[in-house]
Protein backbone atom coordinates (compact mmCIF):
# COMPACT_ATOMS: atom_id res chain seq x y z
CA UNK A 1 22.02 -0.01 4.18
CA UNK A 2 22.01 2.36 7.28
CA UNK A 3 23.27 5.01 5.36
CA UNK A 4 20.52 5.00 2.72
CA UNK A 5 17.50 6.85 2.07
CA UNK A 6 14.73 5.79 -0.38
CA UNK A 7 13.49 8.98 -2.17
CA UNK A 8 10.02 8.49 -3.59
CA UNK A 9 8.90 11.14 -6.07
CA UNK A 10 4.59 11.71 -6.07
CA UNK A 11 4.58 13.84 -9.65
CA UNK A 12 1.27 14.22 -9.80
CA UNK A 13 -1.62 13.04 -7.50
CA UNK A 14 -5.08 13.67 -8.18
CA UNK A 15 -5.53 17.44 -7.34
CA UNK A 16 -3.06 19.86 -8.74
CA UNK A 17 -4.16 20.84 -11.94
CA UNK A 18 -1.91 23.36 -14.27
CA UNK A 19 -3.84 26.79 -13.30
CA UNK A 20 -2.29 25.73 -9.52
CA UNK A 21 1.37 25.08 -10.78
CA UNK A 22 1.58 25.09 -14.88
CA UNK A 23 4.70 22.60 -13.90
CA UNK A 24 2.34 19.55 -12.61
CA UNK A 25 3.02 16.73 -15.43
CA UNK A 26 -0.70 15.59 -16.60
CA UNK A 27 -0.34 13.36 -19.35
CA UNK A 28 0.90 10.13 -19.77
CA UNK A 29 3.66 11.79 -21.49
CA UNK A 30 4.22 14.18 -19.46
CA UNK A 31 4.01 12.21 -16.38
CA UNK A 32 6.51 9.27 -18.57
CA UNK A 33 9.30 12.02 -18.96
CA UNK A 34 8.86 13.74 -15.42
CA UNK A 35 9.32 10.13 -13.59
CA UNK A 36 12.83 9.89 -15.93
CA UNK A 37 14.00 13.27 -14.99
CA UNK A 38 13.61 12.29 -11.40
CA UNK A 39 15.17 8.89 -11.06
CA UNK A 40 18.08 10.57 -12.75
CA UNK A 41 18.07 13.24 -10.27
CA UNK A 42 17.85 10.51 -7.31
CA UNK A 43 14.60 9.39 -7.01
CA UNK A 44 14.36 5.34 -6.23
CA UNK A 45 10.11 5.22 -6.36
CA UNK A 46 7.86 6.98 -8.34
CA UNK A 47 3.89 6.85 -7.03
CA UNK A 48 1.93 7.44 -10.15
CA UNK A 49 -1.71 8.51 -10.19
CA UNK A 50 -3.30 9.68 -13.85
CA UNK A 51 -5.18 12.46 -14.99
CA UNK A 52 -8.65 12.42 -17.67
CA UNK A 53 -9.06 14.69 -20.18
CA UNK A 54 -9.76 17.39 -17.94
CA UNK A 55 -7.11 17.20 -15.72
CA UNK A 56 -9.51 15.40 -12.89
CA UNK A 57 -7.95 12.47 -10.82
CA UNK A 58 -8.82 9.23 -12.80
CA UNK A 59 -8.14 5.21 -13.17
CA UNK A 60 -7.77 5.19 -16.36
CA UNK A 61 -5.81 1.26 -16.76
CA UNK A 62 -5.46 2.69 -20.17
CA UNK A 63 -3.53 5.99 -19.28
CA UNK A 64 -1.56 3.95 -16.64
CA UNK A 65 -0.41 1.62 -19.50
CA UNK A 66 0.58 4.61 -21.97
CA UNK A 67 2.73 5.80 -19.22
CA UNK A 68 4.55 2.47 -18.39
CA UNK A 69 5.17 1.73 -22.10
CA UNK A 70 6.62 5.29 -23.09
CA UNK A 71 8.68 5.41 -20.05
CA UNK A 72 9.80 1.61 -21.11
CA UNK A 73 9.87 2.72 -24.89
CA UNK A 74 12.12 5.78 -24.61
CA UNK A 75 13.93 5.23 -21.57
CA UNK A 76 14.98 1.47 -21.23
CA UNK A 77 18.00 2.18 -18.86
CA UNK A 78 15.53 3.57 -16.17
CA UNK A 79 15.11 0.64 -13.23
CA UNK A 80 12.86 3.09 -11.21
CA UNK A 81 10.57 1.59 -9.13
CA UNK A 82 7.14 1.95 -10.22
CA UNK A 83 4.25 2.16 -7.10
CA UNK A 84 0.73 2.91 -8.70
CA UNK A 85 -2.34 4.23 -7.05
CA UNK A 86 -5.12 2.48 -5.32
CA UNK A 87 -7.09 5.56 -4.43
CA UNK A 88 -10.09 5.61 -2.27
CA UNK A 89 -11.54 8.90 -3.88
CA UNK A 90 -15.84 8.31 -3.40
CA UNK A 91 -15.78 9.92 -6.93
CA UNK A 92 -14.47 6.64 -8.91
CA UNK A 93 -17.26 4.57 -10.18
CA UNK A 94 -16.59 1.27 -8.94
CA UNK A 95 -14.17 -0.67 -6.89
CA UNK A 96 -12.56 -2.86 -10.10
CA UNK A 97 -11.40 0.50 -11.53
CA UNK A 98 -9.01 1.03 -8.37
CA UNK A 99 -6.92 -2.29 -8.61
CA UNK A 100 -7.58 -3.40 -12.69
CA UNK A 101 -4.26 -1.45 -13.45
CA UNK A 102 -2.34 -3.16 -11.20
CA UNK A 103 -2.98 -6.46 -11.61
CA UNK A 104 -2.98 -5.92 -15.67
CA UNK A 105 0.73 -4.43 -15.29
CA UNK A 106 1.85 -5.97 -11.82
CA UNK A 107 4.16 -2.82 -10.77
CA UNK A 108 6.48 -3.84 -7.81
CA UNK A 109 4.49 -1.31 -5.22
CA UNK A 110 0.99 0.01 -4.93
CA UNK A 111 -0.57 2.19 -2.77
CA UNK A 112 -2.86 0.30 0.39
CA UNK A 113 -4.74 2.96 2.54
CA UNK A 114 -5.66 1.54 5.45
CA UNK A 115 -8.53 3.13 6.34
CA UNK A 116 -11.27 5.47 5.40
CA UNK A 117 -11.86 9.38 6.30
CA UNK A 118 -13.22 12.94 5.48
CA UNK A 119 -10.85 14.27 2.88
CA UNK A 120 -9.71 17.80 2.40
CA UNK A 121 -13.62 18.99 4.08
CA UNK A 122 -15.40 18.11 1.55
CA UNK A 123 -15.64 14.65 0.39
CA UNK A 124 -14.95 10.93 1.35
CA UNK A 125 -11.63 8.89 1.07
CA UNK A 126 -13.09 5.24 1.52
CA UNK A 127 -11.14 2.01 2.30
CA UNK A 128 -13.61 0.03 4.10
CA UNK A 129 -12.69 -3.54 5.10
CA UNK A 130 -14.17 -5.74 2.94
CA UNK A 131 -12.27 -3.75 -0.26
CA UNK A 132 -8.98 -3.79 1.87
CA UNK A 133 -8.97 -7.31 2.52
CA UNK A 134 -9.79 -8.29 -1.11
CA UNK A 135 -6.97 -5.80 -2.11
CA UNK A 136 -4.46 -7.68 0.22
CA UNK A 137 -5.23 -10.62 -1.58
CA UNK A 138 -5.26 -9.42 -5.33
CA UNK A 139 -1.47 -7.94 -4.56
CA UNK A 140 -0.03 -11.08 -2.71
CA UNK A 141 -1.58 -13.05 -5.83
CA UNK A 142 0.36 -10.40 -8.26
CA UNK A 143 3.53 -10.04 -6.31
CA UNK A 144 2.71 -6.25 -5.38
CA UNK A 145 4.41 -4.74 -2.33
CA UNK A 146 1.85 -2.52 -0.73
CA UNK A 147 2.99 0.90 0.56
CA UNK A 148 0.44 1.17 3.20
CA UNK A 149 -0.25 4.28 3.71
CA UNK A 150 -1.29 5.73 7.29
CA UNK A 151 -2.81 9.19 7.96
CA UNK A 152 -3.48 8.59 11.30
CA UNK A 153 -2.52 5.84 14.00
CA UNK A 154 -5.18 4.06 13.16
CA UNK A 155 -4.51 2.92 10.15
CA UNK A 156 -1.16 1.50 11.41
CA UNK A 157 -3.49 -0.39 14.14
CA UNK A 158 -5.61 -1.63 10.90
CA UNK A 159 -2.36 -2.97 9.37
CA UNK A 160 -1.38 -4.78 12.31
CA UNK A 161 -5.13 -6.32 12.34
CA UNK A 162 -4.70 -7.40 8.89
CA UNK A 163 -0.70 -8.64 8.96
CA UNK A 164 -2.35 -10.58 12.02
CA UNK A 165 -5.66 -12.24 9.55
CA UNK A 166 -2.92 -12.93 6.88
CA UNK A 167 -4.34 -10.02 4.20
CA UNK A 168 -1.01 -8.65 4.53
CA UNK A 169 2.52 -10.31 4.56
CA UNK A 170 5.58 -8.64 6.45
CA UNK A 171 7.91 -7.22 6.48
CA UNK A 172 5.44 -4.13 5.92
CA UNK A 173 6.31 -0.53 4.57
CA UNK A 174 4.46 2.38 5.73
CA UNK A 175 4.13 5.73 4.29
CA UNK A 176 3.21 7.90 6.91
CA UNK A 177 1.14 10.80 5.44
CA UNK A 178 1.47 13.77 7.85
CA UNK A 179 -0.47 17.50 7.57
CA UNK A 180 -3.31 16.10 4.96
CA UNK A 181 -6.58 17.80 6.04
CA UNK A 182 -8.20 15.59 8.33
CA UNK A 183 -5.32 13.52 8.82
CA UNK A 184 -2.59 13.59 11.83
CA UNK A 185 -0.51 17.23 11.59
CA UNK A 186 3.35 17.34 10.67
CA UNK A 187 5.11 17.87 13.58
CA UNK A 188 8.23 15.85 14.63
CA UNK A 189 6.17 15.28 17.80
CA UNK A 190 3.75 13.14 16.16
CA UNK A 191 5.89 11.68 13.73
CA UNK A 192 8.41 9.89 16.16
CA UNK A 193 4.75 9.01 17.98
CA UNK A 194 3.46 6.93 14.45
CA UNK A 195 7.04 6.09 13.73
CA UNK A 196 7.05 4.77 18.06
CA UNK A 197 3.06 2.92 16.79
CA UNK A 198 4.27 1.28 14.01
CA UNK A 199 7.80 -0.13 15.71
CA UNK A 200 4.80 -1.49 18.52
CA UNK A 201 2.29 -2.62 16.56
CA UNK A 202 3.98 -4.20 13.53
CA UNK A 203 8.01 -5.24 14.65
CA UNK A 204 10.72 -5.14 11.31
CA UNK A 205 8.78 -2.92 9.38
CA UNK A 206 10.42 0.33 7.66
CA UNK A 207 8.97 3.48 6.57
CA UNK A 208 8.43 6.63 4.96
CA UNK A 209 6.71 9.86 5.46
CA UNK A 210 5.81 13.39 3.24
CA UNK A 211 4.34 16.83 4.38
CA UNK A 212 1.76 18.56 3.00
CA UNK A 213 1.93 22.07 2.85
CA UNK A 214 3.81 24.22 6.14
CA UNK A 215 4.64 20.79 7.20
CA UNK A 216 7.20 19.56 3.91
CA UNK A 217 10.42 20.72 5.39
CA UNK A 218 9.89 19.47 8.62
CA UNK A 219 8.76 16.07 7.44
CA UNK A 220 11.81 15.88 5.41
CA UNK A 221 14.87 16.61 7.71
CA UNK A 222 12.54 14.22 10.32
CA UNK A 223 12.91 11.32 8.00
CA UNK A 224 16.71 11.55 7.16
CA UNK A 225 17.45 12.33 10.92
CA UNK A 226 14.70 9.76 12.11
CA UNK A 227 16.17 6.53 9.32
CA UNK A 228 12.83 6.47 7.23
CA UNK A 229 12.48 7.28 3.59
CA UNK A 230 11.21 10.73 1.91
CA UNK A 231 8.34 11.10 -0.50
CA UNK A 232 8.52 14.79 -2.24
CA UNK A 233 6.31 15.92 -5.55
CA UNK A 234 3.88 17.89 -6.69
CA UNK A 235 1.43 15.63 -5.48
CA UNK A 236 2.12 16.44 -2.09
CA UNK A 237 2.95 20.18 -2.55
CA UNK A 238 3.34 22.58 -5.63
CA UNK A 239 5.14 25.36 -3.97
CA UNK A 240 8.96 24.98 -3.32
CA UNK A 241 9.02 27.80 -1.02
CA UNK A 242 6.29 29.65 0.34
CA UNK A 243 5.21 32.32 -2.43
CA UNK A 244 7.14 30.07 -4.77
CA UNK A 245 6.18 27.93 -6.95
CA UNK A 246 8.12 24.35 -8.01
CA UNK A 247 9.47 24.72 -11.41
CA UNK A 248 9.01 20.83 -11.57
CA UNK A 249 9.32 17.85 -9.55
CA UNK A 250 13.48 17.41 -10.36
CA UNK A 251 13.92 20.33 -8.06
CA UNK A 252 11.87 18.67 -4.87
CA UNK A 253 14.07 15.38 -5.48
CA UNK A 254 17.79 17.24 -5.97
CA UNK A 255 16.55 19.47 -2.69
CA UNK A 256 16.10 16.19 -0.90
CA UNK A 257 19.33 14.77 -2.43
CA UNK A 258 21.41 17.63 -0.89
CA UNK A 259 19.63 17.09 2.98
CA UNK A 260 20.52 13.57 2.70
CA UNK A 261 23.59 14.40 1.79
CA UNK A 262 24.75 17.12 4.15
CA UNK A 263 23.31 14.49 6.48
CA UNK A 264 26.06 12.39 5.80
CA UNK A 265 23.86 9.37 3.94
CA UNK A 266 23.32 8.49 0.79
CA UNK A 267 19.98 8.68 -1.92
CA UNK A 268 19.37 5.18 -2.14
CA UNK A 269 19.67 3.64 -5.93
CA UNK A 270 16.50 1.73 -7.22
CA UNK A 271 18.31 -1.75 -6.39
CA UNK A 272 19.58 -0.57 -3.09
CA UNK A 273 15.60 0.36 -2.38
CA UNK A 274 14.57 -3.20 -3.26
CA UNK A 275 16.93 -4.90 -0.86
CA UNK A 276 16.10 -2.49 1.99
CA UNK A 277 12.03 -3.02 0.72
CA UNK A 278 12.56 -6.69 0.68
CA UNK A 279 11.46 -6.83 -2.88
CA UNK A 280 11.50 -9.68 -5.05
């Protein structure tokens, strides 16, 4: 499976609303038809976060569900794998709301960020431990591979920590999230460095990293060249090209496609991404 790479496609996230990009899906049917258009452009993941009524990021278990049964509904030949949101936003009202989803519909991934911080200047993103260790446990007791994700090195320290207490279970599988405001910056340098942290800290675990922003490109040739997987979307960025915006999330996952490509590797297939995930 050297030759693969696991595209994961972010469609929405919790910020991009339509007056930034009219193109960022919002609905559950929206979001439903988006995730299809992308795992038949290449994508192996999709990372799912849901919308309210007015477009603000929400756990709605109900929205979640809508999603999940028209993408099952209408598209039953799609074998994507499905990795909701645990999001640490300080705006949700209570902790249940942030894991009810997942254990109601037991996707194969969910999101585990390990670790609090400022977010974007102005609020809070908060993972403290006594939620993180309860959330280990609630996904080994549902069979829920968490993508833990890491905005700095030490969160990839607090993995270790927890692998070590038994709140986590290896083989673990980072998503390194590189340029976020307040988080470590997208260079290559730093990169190879949490890439170099992870490979010390926690032995026979593999990877994946997005850009935000300036960063995108560079985080995206890094993880072909570098053996880790890709995570593109609207989530992460809604312009293609600076002064241009994405006409949808299709074109990030075709654009990654081709660099794998011209790389000389392959866009992993949902199975292949299980096997190198160590899935059940």
């Amino acid at each position: 499976m050297n030759n693969k790479t696991i595209i994961t496609v972010a469609t929405t996230g919790a910020w991009p609303k339509k007056e930034n990009n009219p193109n960022v899906p919002m609905t559950p049917e929206e979001i439903a038809e988006d995730i299809y258009a992308c795992w038949k452009a290449g994508a192996a993941i999709a990372h799912m976060h849901m919308r309210d009524d007015q477009g603000n990021g929400a756990m709605d278990k109900n929205k979640f569900r809508r999603t999940v049964e028209l993408l099952r509904d209408n598209h039953s030949d799609c074998d994507i794998i499905l990795n909701m949101t645990t999001s640490g936003a300080a705006s949700f009202p209570n902790e249940e709301c942030r894991y009810e989803h997942i254990v109601e519909l037991r996707p194969e991934m969910a999101s585990y960020d390990c670790g609090s911080m400022n977010w974007m200047h102005s609020g809070l993103f908060l993972n403290p431990p006594a939620f993180l260790e309860k959330l280990g446990g609630i996904m080994q007791e549902n069979h829920i591979k968490p993508e833990i994700e890491a905005f700095d090195p030490g969160m990839i320290a607090n993995a270790a920590y927890y692998l070590k207490k038994g709140v986590l279970k290896a083989p673990l599988h980072f998503q390194f999230c590189m340029g976020c405001a307040n988080g470590i910056p997208g260079t290559m340098k730093n990169l190879i460095f949490m890439k170099e942290t992870m490979e010390s800290l926690c032995p026979g675990s593999t990877w994946s990293c997005f850009g935000v922003g300036a960063s995108a490109m560079t985080m995206l040739y890094g993880a072909v060249a570098l053996g880790g997987g890709i995570r593109v979307g609207m989530e992460d960025n809604v312009m293609y090209a600076k002064g241009v915006l994405a006409e949808s999330n299709v074109q990030f996952v075709q654009r990654a496609v081709r660099v794998i490509e011209e790389f000389g590797k392959q866009a992993a297939t949902p199975d292949e991404a299980r096997e190198i995930l160590s899935l059940k």
